[in-house]
C-alpha atoms as a PDB file:
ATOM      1  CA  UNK A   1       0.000   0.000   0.000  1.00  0.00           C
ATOM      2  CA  UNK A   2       1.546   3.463  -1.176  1.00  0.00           C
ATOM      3  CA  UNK A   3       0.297   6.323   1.297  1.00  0.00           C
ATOM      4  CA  UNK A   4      -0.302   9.638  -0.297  1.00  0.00           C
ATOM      5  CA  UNK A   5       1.431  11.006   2.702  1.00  0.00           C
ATOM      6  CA  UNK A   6       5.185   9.779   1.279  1.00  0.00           C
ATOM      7  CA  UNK A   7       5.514  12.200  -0.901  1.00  0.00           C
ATOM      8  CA  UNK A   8       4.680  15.174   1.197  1.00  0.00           C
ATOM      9  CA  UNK A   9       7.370  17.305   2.855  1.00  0.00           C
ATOM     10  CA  UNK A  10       8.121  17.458   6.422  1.00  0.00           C
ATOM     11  CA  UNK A  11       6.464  20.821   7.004  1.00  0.00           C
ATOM     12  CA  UNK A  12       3.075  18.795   5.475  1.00  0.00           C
ATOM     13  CA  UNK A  13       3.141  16.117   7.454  1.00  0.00           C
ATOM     14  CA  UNK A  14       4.109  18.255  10.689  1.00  0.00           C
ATOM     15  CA  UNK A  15       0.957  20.359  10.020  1.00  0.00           C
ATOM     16  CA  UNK A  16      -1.061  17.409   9.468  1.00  0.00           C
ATOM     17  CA  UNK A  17      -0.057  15.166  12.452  1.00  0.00           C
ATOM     18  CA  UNK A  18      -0.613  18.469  14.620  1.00  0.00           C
ATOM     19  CA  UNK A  19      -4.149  19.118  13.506  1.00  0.00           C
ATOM     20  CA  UNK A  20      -5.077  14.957  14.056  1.00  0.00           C
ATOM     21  CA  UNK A  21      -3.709  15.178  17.635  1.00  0.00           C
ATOM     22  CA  UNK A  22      -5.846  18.153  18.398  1.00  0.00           C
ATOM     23  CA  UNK A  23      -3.259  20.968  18.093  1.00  0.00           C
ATOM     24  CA  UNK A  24      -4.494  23.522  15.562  1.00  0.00           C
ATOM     25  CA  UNK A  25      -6.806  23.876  12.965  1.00  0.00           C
ATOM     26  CA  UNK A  26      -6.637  24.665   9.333  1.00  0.00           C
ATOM     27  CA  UNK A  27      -7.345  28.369   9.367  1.00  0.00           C
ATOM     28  CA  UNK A  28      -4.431  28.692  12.105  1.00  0.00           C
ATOM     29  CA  UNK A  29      -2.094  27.865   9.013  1.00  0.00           C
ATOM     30  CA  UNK A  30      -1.248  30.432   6.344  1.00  0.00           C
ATOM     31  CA  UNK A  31       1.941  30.077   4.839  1.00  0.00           C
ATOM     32  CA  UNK A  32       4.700  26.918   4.598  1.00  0.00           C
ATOM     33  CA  UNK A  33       8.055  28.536   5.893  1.00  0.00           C
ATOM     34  CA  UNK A  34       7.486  26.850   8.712  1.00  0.00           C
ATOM     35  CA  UNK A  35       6.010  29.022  10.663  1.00  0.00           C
ATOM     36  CA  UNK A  36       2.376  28.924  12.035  1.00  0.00           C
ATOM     37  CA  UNK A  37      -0.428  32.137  11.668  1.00  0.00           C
ATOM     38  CA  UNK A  38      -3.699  32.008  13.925  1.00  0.00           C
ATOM     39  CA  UNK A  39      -6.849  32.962  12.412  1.00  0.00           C
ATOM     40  CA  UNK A  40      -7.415  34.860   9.344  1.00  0.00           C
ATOM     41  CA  UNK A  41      -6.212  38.180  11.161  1.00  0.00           C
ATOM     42  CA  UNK A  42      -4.044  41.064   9.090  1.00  0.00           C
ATOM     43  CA  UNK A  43      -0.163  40.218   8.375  1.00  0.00           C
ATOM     44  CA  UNK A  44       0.715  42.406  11.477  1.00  0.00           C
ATOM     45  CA  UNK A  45      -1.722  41.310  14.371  1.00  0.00           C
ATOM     46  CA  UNK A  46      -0.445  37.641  13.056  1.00  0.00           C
ATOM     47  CA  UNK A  47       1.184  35.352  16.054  1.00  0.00           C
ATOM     48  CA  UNK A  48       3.729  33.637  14.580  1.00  0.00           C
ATOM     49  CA  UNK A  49       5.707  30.467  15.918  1.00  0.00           C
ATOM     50  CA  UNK A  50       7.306  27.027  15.094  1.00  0.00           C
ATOM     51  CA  UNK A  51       5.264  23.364  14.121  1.00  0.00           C
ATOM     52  CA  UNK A  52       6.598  21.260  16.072  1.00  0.00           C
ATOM     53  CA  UNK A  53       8.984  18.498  13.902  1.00  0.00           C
ATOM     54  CA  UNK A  54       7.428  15.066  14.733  1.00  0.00           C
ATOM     55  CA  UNK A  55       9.454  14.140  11.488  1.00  0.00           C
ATOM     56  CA  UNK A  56      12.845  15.060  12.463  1.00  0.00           C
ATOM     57  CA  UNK A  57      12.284  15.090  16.730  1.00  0.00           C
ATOM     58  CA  UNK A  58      12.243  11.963  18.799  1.00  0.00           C
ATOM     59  CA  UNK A  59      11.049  14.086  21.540  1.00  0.00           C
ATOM     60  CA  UNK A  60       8.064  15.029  19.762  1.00  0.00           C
ATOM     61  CA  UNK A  61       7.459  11.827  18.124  1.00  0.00           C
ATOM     62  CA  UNK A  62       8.258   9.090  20.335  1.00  0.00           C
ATOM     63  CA  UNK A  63       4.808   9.899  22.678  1.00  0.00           C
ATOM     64  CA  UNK A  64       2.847   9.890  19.594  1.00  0.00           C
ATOM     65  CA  UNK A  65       4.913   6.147  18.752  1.00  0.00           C
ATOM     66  CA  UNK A  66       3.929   4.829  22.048  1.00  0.00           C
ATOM     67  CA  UNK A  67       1.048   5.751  22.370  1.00  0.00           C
ATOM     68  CA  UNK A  68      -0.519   5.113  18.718  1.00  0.00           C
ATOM     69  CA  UNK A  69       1.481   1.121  19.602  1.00  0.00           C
ATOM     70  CA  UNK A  70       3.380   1.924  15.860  1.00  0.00           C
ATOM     71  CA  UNK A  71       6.158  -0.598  15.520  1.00  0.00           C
ATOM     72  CA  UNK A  72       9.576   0.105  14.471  1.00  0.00           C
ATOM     73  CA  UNK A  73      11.824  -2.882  13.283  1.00  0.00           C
ATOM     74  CA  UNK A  74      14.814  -3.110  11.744  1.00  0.00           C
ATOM     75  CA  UNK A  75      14.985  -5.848   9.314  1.00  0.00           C
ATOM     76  CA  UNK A  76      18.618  -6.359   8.341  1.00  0.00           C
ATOM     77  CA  UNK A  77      18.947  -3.516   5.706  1.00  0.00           C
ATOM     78  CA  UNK A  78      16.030  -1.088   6.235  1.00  0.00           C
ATOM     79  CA  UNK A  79      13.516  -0.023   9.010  1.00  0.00           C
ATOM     80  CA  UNK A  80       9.761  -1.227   8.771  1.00  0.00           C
ATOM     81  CA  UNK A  81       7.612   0.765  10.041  1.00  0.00           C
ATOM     82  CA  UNK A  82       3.888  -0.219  10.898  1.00  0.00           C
ATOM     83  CA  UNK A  83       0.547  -0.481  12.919  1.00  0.00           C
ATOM     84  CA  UNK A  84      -0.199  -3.767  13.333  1.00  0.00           C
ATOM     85  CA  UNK A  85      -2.710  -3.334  16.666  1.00  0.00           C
ATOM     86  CA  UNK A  86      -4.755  -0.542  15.002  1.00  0.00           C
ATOM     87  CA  UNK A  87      -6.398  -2.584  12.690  1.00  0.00           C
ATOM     88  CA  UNK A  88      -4.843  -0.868   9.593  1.00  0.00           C
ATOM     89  CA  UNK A  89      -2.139  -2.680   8.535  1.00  0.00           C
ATOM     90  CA  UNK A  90       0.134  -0.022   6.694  1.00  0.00           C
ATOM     91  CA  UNK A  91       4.010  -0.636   6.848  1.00  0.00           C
ATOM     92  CA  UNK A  92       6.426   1.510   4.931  1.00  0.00           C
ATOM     93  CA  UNK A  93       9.812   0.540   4.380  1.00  0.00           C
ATOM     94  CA  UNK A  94      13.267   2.895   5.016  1.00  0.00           C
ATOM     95  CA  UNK A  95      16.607   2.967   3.741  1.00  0.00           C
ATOM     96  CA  UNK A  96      17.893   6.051   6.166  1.00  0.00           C
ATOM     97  CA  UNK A  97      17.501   6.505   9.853  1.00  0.00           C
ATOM     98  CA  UNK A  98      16.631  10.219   9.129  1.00  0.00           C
ATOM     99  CA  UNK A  99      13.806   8.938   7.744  1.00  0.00           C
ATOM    100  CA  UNK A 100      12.273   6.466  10.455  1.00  0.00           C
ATOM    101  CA  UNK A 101      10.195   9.214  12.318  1.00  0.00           C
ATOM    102  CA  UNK A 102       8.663  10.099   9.526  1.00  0.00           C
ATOM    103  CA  UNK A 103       7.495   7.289   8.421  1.00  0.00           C
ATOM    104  CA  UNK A 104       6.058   6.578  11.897  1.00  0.00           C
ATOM    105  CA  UNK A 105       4.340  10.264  11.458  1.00  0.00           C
ATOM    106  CA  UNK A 106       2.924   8.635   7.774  1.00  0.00           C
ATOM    107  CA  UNK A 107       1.566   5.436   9.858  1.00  0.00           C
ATOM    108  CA  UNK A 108       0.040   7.563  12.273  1.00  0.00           C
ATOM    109  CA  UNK A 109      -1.693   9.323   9.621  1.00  0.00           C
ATOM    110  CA  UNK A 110      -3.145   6.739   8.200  1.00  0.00           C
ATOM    111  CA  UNK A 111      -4.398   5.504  11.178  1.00  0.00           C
ATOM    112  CA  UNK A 112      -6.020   8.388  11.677  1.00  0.00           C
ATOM    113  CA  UNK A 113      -7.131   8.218   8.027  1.00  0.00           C
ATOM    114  CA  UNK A 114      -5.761  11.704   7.582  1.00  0.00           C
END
């Protein structure tokens, strides 16, 4: 199964796994430096700040790992990533260790059916 989700950028995913663990909501997002707006207010009443990086942070991910039971193996040559207690059974496969949290942030996702 190919997610949608794998070829989104970091900032996409960030935004995304924020908004399905209750953070923010669409309209709090207006541009993709990286940096958050809330509400629909003018350019200078705008209060700006940072997504959090599930896809980059073990601090940040690792609750949402736990928690969400997503299983990370290493298999000899890559890491498999999947859910296999949520009833979805989504696994992705990764070459790099960069990459492992974000695939756990893609399996989350689709749990979520984000």
């Amino acid at each position: 199964m190919v997610s949608s989700w794998e070829c989104k950028s970091d900032f996409e995913i960030n935004k995304a796994v924020t908004m399905v663990s209750g953070g923010f909501k669409e309209s709090d997002y207006s541009d993709f430096s990286g940096n958050f707006h809330r509400g629909n207010q003018s350019q200078d009443n705008y209060k700006v700040g940072v997504i959090v990086d599930y896809c980059n942070n073990p601090s940040y991910a690792w609750p949402i790992i736990l928690e969400s039971k997503i299983s990370l193996n290493w298999t000899g040559g890559y890491w498999c990533v999947t859910s296999p207690f949520s009833g979805v059974h989504f696994s992705i496969k990764v070459d790099s260790d960069a990459d492992v949290f974000k695939a756990a942030m893609i399996v989350y996702l689709e749990m979520n059916n984000a």
